[in-house]
Structures are given as structure tokens and as C-alpha cells.
C-alpha atoms as a PDB file:
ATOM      1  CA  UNK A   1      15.953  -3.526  -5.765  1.00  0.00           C
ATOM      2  CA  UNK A   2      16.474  -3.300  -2.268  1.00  0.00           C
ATOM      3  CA  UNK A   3      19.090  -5.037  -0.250  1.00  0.00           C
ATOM      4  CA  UNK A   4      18.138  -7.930   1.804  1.00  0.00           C
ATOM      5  CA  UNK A   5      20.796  -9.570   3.587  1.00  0.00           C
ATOM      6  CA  UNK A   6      24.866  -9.748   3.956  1.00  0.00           C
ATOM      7  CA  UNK A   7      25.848 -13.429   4.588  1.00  0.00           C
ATOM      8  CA  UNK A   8      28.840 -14.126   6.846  1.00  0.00           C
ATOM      9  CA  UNK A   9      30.948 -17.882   7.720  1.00  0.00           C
ATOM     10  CA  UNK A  10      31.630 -17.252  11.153  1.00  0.00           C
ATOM     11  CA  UNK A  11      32.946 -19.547  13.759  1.00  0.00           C
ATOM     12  CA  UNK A  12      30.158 -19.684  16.286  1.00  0.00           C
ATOM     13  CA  UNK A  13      26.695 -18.552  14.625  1.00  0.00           C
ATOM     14  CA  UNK A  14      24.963 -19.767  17.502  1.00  0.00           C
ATOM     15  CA  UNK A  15      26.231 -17.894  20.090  1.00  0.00           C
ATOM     16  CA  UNK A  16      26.764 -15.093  17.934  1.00  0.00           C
ATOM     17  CA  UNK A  17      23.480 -14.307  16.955  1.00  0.00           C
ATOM     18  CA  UNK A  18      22.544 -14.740  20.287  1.00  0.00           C
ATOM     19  CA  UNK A  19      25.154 -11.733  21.236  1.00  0.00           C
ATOM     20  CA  UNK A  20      23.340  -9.864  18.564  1.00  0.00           C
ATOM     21  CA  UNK A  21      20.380  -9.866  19.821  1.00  0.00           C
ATOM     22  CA  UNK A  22      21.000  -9.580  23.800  1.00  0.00           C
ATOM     23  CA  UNK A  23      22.943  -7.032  22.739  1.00  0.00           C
ATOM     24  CA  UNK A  24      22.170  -5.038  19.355  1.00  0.00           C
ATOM     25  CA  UNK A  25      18.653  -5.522  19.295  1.00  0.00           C
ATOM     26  CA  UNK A  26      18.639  -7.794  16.648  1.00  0.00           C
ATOM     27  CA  UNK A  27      16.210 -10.527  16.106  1.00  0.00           C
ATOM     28  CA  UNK A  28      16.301 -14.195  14.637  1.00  0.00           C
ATOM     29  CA  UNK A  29      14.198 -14.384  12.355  1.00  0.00           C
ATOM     30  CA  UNK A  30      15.019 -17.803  10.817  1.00  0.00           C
ATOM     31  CA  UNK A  31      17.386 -20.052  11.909  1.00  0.00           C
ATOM     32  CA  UNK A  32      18.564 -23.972  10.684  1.00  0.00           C
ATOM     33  CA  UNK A  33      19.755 -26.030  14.182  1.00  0.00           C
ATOM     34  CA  UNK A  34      21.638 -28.590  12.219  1.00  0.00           C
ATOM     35  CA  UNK A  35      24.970 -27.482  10.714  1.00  0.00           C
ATOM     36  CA  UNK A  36      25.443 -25.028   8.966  1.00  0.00           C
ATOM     37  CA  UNK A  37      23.593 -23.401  11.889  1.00  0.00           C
ATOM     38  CA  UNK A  38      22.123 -20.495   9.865  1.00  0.00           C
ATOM     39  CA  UNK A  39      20.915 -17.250  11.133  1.00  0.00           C
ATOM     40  CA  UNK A  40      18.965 -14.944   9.912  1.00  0.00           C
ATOM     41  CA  UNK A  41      19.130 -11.986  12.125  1.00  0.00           C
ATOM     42  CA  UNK A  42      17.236  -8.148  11.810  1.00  0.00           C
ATOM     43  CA  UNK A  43      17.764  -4.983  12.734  1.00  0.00           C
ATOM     44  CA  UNK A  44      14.865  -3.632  14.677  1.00  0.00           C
ATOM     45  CA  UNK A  45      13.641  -1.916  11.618  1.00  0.00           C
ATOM     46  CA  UNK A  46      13.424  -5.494  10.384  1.00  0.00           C
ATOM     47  CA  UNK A  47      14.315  -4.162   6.842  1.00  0.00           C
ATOM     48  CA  UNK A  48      17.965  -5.392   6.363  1.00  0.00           C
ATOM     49  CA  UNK A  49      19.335  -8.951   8.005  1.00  0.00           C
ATOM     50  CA  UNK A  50      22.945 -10.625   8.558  1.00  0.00           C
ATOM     51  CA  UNK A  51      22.973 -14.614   7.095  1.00  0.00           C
ATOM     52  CA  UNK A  52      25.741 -16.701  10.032  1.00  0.00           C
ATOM     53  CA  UNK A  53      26.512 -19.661   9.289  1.00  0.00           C
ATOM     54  CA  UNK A  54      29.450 -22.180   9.878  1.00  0.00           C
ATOM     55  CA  UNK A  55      29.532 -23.613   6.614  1.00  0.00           C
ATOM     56  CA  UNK A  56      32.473 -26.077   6.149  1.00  0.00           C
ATOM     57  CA  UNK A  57      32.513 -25.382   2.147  1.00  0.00           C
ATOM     58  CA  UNK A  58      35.213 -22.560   2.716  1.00  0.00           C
ATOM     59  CA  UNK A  59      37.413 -21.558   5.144  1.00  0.00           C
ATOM     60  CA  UNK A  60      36.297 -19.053   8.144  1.00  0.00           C
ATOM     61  CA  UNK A  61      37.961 -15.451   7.408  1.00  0.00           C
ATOM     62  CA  UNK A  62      40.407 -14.307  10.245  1.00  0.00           C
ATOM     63  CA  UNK A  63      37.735 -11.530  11.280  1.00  0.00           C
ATOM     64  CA  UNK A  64      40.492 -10.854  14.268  1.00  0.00           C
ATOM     65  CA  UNK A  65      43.241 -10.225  11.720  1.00  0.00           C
ATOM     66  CA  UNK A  66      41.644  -7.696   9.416  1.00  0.00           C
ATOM     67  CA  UNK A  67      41.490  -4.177   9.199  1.00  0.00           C
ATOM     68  CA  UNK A  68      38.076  -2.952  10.066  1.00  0.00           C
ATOM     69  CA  UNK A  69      37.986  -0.608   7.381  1.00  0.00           C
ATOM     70  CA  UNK A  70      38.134  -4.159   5.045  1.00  0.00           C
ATOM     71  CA  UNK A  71      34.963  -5.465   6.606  1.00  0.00           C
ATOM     72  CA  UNK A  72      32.532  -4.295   9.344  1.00  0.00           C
ATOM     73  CA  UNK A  73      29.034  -3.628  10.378  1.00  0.00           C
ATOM     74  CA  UNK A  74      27.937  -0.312  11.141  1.00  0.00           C
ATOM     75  CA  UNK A  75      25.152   0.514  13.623  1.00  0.00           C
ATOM     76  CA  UNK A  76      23.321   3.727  14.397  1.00  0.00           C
ATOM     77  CA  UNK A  77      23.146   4.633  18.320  1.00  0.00           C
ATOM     78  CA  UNK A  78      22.419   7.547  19.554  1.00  0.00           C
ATOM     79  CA  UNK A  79      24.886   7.569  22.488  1.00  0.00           C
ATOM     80  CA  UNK A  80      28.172   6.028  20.977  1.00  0.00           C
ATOM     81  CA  UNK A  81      30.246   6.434  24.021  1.00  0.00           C
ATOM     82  CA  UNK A  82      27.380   4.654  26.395  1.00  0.00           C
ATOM     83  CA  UNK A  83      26.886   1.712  24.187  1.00  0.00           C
ATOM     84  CA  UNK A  84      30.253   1.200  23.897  1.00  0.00           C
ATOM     85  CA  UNK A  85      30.806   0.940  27.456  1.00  0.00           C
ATOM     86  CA  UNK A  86      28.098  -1.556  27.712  1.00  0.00           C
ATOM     87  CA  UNK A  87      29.307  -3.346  24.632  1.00  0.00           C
ATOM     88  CA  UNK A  88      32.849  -3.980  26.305  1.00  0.00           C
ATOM     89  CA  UNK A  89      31.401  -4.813  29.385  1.00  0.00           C
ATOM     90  CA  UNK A  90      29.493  -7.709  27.111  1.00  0.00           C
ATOM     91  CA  UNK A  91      33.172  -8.968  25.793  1.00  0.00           C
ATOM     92  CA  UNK A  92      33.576  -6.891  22.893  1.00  0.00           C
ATOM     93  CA  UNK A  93      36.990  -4.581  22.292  1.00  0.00           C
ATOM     94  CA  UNK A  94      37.265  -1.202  21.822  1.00  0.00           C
ATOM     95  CA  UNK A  95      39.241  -0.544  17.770  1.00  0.00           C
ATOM     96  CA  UNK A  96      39.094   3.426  17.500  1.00  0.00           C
ATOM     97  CA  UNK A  97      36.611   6.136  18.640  1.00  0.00           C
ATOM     98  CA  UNK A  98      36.583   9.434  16.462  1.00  0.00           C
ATOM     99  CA  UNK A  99      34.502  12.088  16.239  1.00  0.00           C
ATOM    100  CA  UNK A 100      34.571  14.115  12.431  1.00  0.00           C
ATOM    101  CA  UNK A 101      34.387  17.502  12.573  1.00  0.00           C
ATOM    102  CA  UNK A 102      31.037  17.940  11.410  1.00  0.00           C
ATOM    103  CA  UNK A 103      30.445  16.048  14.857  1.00  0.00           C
ATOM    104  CA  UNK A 104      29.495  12.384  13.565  1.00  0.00           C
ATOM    105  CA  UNK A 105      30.835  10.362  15.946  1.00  0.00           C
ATOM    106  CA  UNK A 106      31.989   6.776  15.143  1.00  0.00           C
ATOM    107  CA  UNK A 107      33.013   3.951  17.231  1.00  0.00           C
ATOM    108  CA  UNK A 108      34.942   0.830  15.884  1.00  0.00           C
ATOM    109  CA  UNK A 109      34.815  -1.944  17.945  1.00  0.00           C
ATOM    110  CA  UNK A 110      34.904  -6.199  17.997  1.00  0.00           C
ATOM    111  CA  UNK A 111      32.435  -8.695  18.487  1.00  0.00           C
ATOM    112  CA  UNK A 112      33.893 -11.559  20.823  1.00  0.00           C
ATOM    113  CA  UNK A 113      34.385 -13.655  17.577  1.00  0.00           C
ATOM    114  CA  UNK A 114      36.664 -10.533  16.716  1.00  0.00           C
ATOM    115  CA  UNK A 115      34.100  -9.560  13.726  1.00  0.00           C
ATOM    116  CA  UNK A 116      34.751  -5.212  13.432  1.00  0.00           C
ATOM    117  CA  UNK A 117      31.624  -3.244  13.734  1.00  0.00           C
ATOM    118  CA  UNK A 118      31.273   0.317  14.031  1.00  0.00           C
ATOM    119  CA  UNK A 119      28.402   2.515  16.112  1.00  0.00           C
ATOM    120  CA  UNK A 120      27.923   5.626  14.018  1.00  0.00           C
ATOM    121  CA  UNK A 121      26.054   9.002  15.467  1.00  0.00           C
ATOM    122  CA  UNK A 122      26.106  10.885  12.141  1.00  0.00           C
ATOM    123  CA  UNK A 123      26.023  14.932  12.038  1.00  0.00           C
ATOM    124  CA  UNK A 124      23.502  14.381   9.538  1.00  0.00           C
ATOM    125  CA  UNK A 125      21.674  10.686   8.876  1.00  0.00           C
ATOM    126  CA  UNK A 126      22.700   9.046   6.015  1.00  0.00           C
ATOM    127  CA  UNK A 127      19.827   7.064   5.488  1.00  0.00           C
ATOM    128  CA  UNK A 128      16.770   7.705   3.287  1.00  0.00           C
ATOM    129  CA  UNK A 129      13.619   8.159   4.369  1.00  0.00           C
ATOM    130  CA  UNK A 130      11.076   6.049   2.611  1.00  0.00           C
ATOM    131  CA  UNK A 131       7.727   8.508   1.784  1.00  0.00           C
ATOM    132  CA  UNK A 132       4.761   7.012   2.626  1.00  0.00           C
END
């Protein structure tokens, strides 16, 4: 099995997923314009997608109020420090910026909805290589 999606209730998917994609380089890929205002969104592999909505059911997590390390999204770039300064010149906020010692460098920041996500420059990728 291969992942598909992670689905998130956020307060603003519209505008959100538009930050996403001005500014991630993600794509919609599907989207519903009457409440719940779904998103799909993609990467720009197009392999693995975020579900936003504002769905009424439950309640809207306090993405502001939690510890990143309970819930973000993780990114690869491969200038951390650059895309961060672009990011917070886009209205996200700067969490943490480390670099490992086997020189990964990670960079935790917000989304203006306060959502945590993280731009990683790993030492060594992480990610598998499909064969072809």
C-alpha cells in the first residue's frame, strides 16, 4: 500500500491551499467550492496530497497552540535558510532552525493559519527511490 493523502480541518482551506501552492509548489488537484471547501493539494512529485477542509462535524485543532513536534508537515528544500526567508516574508513564523551534526539541516516554521511545518535538507535523503 502506498500512502495517499493526510486530511486536515483547518480554518481557512481556501486561502490556505492557495498559500500552498504560491508558495510550496503544491497543486490543487481537486477541490469542492461549497462548504466543506475541500482541497486536495500535491506535492510536485504529485505522489502524496494534503485533504483541507472546514468541516463543521468537529472542532478545528488549535494548530497555533501545539508543539510542532505533535503535528507538522515536512518539506524537502534544498536551501533551508533561503526558503525560509521567503516563507516569512509570505506571513509565515520562524519555530526553530537546527542543523544535526551529520549536517541535515531542519527548519520549523508556521503557516499563517499557525499549522507547524518543517523544511528538511537531510545529510542523507530519507526517501526511497522507486526502481524503474
Amino acid at each position: 500500500m502506498k500512502l495517499e493523502h493526510v486530511a486536515l480541518n483547518v480554518e481557512n482551506p481556501v486561502e490556505m491551499a492557495q498559500w500552498y501552492c504560491d508558495n510550496l509548489g503544491m497543486t490543487i488537484v481537486a477541490n469542492i467550492a461549497t462548504e466543506p471547501f475541500t482541497h486536495f493539494i500535491a506535492d510536485e512529485s504529485g505522489r502524496i496530497m494534503i485533504e483541507i477542509y472546514r468541516n463543521p462535524v468537529d472542532e478545528i485543532p488549535d494548530y497555533r497552540a501545539m508543539n510542532p513536534l505533535l503535528l507538522h508537515l515536512a518539506f524537502v528544500s534544498a536551501n533551508p535558510a533561503a526558503d525560509s526567508d521567503r516563507l516569512t516574508e509570505k506571513g509565515a513564523t520562524m519555530e526553530s532552525d537546527t542543523v544535526l551534526p551529520d549536517g541535515t539541516h531542519l527548519v520549523m516554521l508556521r503557516d499563517p493559519w499557525g499549522l507547524a511545518f518543517q523544511l528538511c535538507k537531510r545529510a542523507k535523503s530519507l526517501l526511497l527511490e522507486k526502481e524503474k
